[in-house]
N, C-alpha and C. Protein backbone atom coordinates (compact mmCIF):
# COMPACT_ATOMS: atom_id res chain seq x y z
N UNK A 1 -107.15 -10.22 26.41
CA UNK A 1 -108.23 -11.06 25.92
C UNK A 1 -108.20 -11.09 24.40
N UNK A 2 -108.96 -12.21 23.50
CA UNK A 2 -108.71 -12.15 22.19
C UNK A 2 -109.66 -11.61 21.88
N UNK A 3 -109.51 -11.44 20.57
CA UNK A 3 -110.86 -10.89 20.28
C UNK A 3 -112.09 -11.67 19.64
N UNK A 4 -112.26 -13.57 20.13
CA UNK A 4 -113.21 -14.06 20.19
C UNK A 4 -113.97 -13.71 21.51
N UNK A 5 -112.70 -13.46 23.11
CA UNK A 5 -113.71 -13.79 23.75
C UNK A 5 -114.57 -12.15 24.20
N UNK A 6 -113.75 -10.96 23.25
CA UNK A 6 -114.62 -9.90 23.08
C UNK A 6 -115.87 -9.65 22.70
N UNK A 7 -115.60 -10.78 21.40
CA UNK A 7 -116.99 -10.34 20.86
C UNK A 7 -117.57 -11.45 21.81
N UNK A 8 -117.77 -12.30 22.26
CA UNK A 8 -118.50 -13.23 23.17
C UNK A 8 -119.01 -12.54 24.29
N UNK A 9 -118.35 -11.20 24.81
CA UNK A 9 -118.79 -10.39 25.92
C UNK A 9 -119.68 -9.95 25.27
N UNK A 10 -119.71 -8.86 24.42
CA UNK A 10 -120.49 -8.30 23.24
C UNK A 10 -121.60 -8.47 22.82
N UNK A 11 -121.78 -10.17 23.04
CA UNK A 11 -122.96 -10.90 22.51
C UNK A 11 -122.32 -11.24 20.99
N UNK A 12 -121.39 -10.71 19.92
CA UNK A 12 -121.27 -10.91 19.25
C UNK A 12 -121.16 -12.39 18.76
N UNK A 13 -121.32 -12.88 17.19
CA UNK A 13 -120.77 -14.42 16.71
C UNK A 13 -119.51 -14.33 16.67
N UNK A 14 -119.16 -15.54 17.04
CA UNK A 14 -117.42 -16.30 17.67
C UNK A 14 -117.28 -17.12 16.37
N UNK A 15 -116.02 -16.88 15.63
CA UNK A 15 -115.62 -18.11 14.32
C UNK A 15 -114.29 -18.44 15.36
N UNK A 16 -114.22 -19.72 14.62
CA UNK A 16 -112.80 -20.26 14.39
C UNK A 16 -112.66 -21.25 14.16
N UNK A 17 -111.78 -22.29 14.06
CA UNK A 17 -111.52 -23.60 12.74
C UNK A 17 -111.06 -24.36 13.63
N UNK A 18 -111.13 -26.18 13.32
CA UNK A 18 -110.71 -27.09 13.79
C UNK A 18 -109.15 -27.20 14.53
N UNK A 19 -108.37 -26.63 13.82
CA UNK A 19 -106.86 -26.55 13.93
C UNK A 19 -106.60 -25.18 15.12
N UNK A 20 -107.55 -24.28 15.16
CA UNK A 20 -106.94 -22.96 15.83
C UNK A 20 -107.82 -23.00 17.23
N UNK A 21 -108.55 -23.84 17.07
CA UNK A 21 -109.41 -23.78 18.03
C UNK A 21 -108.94 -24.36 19.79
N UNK A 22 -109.02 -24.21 20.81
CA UNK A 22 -108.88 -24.02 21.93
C UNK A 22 -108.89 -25.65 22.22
N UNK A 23 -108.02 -26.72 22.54
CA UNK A 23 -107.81 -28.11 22.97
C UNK A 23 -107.56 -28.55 24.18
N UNK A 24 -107.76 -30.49 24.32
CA UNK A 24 -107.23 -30.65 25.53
C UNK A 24 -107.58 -32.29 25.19
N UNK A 25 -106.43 -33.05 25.63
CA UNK A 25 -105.80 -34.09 25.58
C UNK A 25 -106.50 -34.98 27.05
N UNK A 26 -107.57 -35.17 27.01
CA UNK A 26 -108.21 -35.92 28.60
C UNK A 26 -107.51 -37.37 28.43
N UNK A 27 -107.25 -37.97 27.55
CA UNK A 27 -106.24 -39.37 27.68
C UNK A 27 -105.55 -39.51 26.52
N UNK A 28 -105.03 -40.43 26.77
CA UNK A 28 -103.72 -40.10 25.16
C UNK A 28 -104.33 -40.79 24.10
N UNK A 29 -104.04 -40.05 23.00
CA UNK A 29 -104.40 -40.40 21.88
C UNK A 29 -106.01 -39.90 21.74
N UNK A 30 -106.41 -39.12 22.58
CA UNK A 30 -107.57 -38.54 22.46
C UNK A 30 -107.49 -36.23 22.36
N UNK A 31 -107.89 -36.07 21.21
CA UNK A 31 -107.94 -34.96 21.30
C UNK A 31 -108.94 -33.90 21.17
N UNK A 32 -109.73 -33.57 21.90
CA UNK A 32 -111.02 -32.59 22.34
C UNK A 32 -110.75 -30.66 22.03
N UNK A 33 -111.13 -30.82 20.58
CA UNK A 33 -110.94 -28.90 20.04
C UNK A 33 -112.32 -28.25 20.45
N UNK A 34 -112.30 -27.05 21.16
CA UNK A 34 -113.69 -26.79 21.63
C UNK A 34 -114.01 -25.75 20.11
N UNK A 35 -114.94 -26.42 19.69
CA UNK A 35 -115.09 -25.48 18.22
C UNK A 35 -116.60 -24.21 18.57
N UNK A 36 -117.25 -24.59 19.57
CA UNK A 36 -117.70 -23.15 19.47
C UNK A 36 -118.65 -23.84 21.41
N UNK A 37 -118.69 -22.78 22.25
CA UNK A 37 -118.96 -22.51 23.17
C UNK A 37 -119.48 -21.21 23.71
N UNK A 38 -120.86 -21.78 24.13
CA UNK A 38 -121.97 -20.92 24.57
C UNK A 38 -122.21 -20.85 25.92
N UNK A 39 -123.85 -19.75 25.80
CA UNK A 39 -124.52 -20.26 26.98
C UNK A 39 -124.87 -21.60 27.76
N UNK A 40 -125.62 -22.20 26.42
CA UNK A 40 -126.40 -23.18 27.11
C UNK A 40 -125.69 -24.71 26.12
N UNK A 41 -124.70 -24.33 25.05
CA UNK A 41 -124.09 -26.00 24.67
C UNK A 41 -122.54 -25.39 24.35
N UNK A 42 -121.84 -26.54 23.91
CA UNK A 42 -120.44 -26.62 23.69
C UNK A 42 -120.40 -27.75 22.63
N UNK A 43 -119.79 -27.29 21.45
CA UNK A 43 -119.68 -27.92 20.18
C UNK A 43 -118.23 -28.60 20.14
N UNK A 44 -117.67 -30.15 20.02
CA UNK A 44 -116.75 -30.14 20.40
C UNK A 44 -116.36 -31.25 18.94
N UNK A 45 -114.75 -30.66 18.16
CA UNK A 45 -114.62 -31.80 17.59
C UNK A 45 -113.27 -32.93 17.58
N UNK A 46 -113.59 -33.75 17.70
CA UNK A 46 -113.09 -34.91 19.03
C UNK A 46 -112.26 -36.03 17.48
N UNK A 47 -110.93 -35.61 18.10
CA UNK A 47 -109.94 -37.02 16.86
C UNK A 47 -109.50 -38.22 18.04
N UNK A 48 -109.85 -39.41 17.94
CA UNK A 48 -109.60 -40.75 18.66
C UNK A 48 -108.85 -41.72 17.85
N UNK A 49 -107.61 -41.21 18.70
CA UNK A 49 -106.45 -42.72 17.23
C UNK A 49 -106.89 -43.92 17.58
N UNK A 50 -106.38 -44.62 16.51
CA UNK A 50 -106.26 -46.10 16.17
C UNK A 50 -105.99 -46.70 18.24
N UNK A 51 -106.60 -47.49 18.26
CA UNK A 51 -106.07 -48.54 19.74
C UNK A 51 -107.09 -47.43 21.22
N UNK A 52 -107.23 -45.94 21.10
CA UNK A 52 -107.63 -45.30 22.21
C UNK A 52 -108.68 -45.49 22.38
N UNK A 53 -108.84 -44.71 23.73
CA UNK A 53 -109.97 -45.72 24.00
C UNK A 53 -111.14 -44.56 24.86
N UNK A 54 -111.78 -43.98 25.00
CA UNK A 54 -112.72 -43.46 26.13
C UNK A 54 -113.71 -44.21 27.26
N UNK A 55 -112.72 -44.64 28.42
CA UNK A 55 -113.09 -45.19 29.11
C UNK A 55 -114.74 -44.91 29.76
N UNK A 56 -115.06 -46.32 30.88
CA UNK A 56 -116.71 -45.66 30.67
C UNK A 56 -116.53 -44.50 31.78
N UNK A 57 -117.36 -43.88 31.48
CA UNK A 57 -117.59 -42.21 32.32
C UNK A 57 -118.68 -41.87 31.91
N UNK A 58 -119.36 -40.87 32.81
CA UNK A 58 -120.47 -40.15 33.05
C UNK A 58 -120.38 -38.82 33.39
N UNK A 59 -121.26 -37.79 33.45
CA UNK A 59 -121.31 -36.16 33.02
C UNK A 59 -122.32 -35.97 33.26
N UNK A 60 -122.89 -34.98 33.92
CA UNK A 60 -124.55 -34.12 33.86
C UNK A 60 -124.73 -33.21 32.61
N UNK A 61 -124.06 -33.21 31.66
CA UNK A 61 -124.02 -33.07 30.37
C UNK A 61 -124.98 -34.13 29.35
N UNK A 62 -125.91 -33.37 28.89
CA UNK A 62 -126.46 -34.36 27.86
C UNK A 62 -125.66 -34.35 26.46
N UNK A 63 -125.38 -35.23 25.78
CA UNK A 63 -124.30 -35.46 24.56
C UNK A 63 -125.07 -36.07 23.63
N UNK A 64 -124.69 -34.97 22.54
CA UNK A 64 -125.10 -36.20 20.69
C UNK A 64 -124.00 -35.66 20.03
N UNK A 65 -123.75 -36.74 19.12
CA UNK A 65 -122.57 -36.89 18.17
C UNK A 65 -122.89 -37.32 17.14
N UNK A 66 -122.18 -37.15 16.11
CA UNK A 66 -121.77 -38.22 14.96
C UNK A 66 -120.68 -38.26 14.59
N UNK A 67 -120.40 -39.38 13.84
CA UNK A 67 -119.42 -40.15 13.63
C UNK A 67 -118.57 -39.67 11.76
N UNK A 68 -117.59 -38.57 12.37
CA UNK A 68 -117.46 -38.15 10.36
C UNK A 68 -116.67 -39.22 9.60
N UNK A 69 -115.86 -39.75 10.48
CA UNK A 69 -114.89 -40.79 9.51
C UNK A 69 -114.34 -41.83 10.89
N UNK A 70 -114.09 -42.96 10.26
CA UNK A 70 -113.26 -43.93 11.30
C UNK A 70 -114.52 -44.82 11.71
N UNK A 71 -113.78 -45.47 12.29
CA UNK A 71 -115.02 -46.39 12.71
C UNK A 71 -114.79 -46.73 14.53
N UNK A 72 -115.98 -47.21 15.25
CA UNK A 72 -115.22 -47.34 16.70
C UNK A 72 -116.66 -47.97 16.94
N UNK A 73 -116.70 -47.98 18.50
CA UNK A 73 -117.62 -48.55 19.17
C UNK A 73 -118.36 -47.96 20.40
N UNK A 74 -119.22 -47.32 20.47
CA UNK A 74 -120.13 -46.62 21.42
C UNK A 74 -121.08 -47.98 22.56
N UNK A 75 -120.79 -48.02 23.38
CA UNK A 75 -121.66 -48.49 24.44
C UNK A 75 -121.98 -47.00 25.70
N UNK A 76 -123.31 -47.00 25.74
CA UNK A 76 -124.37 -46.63 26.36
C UNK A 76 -125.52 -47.19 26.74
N UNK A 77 -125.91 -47.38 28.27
CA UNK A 77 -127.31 -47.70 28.13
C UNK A 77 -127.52 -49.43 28.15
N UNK A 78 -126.65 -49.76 28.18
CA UNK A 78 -126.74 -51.50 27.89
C UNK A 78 -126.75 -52.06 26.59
N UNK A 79 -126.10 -51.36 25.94
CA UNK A 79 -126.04 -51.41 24.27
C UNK A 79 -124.49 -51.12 23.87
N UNK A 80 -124.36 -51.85 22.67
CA UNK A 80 -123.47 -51.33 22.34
C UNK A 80 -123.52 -51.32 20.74
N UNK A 81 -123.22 -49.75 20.09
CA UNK A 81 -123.47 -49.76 18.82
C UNK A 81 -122.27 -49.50 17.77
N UNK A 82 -122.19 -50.71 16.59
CA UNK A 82 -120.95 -50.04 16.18
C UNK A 82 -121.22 -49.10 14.89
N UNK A 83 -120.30 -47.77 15.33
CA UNK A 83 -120.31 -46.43 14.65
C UNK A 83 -119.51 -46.78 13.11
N UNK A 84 -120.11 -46.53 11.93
CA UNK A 84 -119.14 -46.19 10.83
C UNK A 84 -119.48 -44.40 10.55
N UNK A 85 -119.00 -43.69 9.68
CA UNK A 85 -119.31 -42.90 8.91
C UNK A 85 -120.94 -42.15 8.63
N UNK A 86 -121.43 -41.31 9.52
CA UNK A 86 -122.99 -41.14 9.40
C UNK A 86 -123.27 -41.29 10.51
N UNK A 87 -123.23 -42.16 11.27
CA UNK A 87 -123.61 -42.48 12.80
C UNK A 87 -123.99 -41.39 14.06
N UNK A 88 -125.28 -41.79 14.42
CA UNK A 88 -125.15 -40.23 15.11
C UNK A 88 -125.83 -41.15 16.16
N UNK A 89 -125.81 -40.31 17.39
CA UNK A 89 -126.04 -40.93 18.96
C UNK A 89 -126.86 -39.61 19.67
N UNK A 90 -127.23 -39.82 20.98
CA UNK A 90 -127.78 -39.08 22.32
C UNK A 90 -127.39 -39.21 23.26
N UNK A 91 -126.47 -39.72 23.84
CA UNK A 91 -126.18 -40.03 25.79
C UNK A 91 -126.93 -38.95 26.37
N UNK A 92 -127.61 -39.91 27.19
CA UNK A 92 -128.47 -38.78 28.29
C UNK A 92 -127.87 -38.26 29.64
N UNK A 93 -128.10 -37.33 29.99
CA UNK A 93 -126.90 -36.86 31.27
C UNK A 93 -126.87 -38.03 32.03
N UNK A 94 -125.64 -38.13 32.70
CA UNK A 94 -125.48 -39.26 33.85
C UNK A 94 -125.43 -41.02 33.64
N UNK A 95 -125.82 -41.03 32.50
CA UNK A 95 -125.70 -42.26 31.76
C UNK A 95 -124.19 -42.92 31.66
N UNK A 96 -123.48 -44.03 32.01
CA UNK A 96 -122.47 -44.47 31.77
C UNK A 96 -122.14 -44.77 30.51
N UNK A 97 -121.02 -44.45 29.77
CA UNK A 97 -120.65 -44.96 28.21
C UNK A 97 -118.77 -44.58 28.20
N UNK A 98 -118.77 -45.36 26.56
CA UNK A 98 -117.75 -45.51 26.64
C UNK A 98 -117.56 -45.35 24.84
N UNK A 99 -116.29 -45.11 24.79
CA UNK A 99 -116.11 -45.58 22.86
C UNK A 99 -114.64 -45.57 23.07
N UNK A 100 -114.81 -47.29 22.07
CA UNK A 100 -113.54 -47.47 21.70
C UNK A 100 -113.18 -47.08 20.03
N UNK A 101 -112.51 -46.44 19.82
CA UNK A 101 -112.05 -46.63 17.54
C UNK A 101 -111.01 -48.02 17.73
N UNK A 102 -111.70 -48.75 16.62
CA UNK A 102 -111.94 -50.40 15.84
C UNK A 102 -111.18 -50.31 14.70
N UNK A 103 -110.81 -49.12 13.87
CA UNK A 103 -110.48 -48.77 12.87
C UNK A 103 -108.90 -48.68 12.92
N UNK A 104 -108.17 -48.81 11.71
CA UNK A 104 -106.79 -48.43 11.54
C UNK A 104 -106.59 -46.99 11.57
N UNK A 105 -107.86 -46.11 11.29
CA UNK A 105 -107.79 -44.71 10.97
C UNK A 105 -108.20 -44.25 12.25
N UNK A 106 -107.99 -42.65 12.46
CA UNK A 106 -108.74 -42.00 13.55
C UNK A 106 -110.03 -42.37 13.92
N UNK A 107 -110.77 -41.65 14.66
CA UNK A 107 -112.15 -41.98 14.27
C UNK A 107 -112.09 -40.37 14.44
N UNK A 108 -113.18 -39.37 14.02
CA UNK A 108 -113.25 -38.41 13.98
C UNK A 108 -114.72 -38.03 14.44
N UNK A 109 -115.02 -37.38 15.25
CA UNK A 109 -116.37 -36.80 15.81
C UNK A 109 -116.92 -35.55 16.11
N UNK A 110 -118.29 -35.44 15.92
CA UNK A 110 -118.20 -33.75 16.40
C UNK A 110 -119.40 -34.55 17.31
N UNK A 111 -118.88 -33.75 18.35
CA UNK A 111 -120.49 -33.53 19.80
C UNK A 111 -120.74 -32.09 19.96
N UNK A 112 -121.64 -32.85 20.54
CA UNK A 112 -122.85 -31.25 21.07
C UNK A 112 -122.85 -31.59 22.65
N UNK A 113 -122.44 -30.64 23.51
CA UNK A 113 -122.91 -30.85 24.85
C UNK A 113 -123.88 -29.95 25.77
N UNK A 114 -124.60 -30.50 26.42
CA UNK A 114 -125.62 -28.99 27.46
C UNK A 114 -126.12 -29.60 28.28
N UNK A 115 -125.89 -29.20 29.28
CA UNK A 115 -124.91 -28.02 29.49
C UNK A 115 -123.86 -27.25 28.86
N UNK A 116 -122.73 -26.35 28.27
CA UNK A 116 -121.85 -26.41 28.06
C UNK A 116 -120.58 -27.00 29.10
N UNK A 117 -119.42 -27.24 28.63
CA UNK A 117 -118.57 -28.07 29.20
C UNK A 117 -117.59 -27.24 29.60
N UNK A 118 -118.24 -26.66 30.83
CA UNK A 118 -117.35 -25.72 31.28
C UNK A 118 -115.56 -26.33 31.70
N UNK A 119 -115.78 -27.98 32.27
CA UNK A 119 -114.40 -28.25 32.69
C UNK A 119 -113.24 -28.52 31.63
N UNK A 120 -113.89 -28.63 30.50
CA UNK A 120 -113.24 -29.02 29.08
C UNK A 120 -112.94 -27.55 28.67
N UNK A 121 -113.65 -26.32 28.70
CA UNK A 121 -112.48 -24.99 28.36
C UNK A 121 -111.93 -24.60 29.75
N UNK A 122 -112.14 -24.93 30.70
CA UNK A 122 -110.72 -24.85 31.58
C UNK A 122 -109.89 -25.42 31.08
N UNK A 123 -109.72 -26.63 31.11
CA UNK A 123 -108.28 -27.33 30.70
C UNK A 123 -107.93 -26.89 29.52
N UNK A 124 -109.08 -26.60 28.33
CA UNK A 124 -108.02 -26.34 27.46
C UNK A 124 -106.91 -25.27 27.26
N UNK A 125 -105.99 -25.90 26.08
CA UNK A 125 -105.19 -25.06 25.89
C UNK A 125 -105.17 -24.24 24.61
């Protein structure tokens, strides 16, 4: 075991960084780093290239995000909002949505999920 998920037995605080952090590739050109995972949420920060796409899907996970760089397109809810830089959201559990990045650049995101996302640190790697 490492010794994040020691101190996590422990009760102890868990560090670690965008790059070292624990991943997983759910469609291409999409990449999901679990940057810190708890009891009750999962902090996740999410790079979406140019053309990818997050098809619509749903989760018993409630989700908020914002938007650090790139630009794309969030539909939820019967809406659809377009994200620049600042942009922050809520999907409510079970809600259908989707985001496409609009941008030549990544789009770059951090979410919050809670439940935590237990099937997202299975897969990762």
């Amino acid at each position: 075991m490492g010794s994040n998920t020691i101190d996590a037995i422990k009760g102890l605080m868990e560090d670690t960084s965008w790059d070292k952090a624990p991943s997983l590739e759910p469609v291409p050109g999409v990449k999901i780093s679990i940057i810190g995972n708890g009891h009750n949420a999962s902090l996740c920060y999410i790079v979406i290239q140019p053309g990818a796409v997050v098809d619509w899907h749903s989760h018993p996970h409630e989700q908020m995000g914002t938007l650090v760089s790139g630009k794309g397109e969030l539909s939820s809810g019967g809406r659809t909002v377009k994200a620049t830089p600042g942009a922050a959201w809520r999907v409510p559990p079970n809600e259908e949505h989707k985001f496409v990045t609009t941008g030549e650049e990544p789009a770059v995101i951090i979410e919050a999920f809670s439940p935590p996302r237990v099937d997202y640190v299975l897969a990762a790697k």
